[in-house]
Protein backbone atom coordinates (compact mmCIF):
# COMPACT_ATOMS: atom_id res chain seq x y z
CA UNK A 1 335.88 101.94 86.89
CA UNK A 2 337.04 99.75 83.84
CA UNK A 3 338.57 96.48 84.86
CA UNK A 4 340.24 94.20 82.45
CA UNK A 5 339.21 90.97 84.20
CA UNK A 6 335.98 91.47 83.91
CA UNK A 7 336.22 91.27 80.34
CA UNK A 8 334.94 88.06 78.85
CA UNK A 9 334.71 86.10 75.20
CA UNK A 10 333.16 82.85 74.96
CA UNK A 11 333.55 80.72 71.53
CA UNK A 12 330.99 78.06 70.98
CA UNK A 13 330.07 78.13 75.45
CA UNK A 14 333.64 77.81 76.22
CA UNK A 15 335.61 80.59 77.94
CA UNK A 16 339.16 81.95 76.46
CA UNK A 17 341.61 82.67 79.25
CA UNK A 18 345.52 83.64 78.87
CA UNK A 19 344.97 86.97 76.73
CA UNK A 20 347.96 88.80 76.14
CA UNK A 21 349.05 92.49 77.09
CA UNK A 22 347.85 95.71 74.98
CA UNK A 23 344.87 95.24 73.12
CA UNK A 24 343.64 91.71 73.78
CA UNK A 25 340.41 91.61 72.16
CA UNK A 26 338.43 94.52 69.46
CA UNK A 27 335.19 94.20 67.49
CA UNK A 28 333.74 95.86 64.85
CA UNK A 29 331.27 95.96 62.08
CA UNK A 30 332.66 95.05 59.10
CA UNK A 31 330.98 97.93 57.29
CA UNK A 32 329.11 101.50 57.74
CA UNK A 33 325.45 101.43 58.57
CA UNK A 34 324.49 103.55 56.32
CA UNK A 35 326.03 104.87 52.61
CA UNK A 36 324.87 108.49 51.12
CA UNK A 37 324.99 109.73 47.71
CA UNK A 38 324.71 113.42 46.69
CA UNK A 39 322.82 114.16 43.65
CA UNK A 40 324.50 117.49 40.90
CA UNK A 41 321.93 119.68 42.88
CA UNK A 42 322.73 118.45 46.72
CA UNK A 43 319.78 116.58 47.20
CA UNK A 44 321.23 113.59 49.42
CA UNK A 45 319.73 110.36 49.04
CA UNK A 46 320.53 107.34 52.22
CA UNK A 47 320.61 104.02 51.96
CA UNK A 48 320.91 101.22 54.52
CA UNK A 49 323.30 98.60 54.22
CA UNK A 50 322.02 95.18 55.32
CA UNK A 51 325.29 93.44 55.56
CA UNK A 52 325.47 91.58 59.43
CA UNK A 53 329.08 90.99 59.06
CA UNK A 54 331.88 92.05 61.92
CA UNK A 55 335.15 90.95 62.94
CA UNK A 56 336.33 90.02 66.26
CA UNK A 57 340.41 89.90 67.11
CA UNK A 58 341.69 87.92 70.05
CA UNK A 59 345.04 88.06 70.79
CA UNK A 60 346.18 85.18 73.48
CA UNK A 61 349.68 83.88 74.85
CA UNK A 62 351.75 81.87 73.26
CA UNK A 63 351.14 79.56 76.45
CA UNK A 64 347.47 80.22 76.98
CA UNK A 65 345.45 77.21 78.20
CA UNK A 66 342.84 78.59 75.17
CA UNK A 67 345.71 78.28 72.29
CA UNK A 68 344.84 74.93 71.38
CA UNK A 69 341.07 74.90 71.66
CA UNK A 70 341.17 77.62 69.14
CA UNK A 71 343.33 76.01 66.78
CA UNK A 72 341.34 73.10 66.78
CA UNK A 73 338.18 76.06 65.49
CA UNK A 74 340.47 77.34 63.15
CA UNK A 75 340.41 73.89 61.69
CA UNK A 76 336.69 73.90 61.88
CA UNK A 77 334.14 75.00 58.87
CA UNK A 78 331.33 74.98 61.50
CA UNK A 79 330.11 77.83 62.44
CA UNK A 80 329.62 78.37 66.46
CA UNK A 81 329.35 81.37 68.43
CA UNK A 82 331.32 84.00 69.84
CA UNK A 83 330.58 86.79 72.31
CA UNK A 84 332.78 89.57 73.68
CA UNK A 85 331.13 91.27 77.33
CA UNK A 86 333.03 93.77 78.83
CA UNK A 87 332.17 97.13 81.65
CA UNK A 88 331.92 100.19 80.07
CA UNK A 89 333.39 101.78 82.91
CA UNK A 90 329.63 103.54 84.07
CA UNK A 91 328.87 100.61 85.50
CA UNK A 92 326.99 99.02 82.31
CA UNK A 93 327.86 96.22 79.89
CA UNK A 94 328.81 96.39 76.53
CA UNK A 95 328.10 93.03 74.47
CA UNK A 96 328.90 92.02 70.81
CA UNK A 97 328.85 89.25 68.61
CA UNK A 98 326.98 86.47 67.17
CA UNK A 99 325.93 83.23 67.01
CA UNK A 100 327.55 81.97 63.67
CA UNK A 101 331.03 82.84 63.44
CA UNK A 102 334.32 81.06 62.16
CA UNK A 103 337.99 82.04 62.20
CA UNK A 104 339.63 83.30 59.03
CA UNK A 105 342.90 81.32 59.66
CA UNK A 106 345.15 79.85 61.78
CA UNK A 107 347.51 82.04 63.52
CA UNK A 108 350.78 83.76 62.32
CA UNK A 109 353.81 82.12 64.28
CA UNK A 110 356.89 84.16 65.66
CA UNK A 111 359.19 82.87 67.77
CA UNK A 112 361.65 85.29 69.65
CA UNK A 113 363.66 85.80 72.88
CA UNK A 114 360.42 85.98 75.01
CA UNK A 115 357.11 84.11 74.96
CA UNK A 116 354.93 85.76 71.78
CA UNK A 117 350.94 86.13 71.37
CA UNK A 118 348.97 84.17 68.97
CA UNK A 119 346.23 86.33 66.76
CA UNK A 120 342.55 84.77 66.17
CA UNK A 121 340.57 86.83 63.31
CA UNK A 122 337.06 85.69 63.55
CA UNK A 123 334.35 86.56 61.03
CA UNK A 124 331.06 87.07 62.40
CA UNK A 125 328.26 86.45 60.03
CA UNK A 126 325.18 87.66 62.37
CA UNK A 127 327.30 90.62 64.16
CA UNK A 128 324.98 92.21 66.92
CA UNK A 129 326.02 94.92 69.42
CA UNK A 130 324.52 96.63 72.55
């Protein structure tokens, strides 16, 4: 059975608490594993791609106790790592990320009746998955 808390992300050892509702953390490669081309007679020719970049989106309370340790990384042009582990609901473990990443920018701001959610983009440079 899938449990949320048992999902966990750690930037450079340290781990981020306070997520917000929905979709509090994704990760992706940040491009297909593979690109095809069709020849004028449909012979198909493959190609790996060899680029070990991915993207990892945390989205945290305004009033998480992780806001300001990762606005002091946004700050940061020193790469450090990031991992994502979460159940796959059979009772294994799915991990990604890598050990050089950075984040893209500082967070958006919007301020409303209720408490918002602060957005972290990071851009992993040696994306792994398993």
């Amino acid at each position: 059975m899938y449990d949320a808390k048992l999902v966990t992300v750690t930037v450079d050892g340290r781990f981020i608490t306070g997520f917000a509702d929905g979709s509090f953390v994704s990760s992706e490669k940040d491009e297909e594993s593979f690109s095809s081309k069709i020849g004028a007679q449909g012979d198909v020719a493959i190609s790996k791609t060899n680029n070990p970049l991915g993207t990892i989106t945390l989205t945290v309370l305004q009033e998480s106790p992780s806001n300001a340790y990762l606005k002091q990384k946004a700050k940061s042009l020193t790469p450090f790592p990031i991992w994502v582990t979460a159940p796959d609901g059979q009772g294994k473990t799915e991990k990604s990320g890598g050990t050089r990443a950075l984040i893209k920018k500082a967070p958006s701001k919007e301020y409303e009746e209720e408490s918002g959610s602060r957005e972290y983009e990071f851009q992993v440079f040696d994306y792994t998955e398993a």
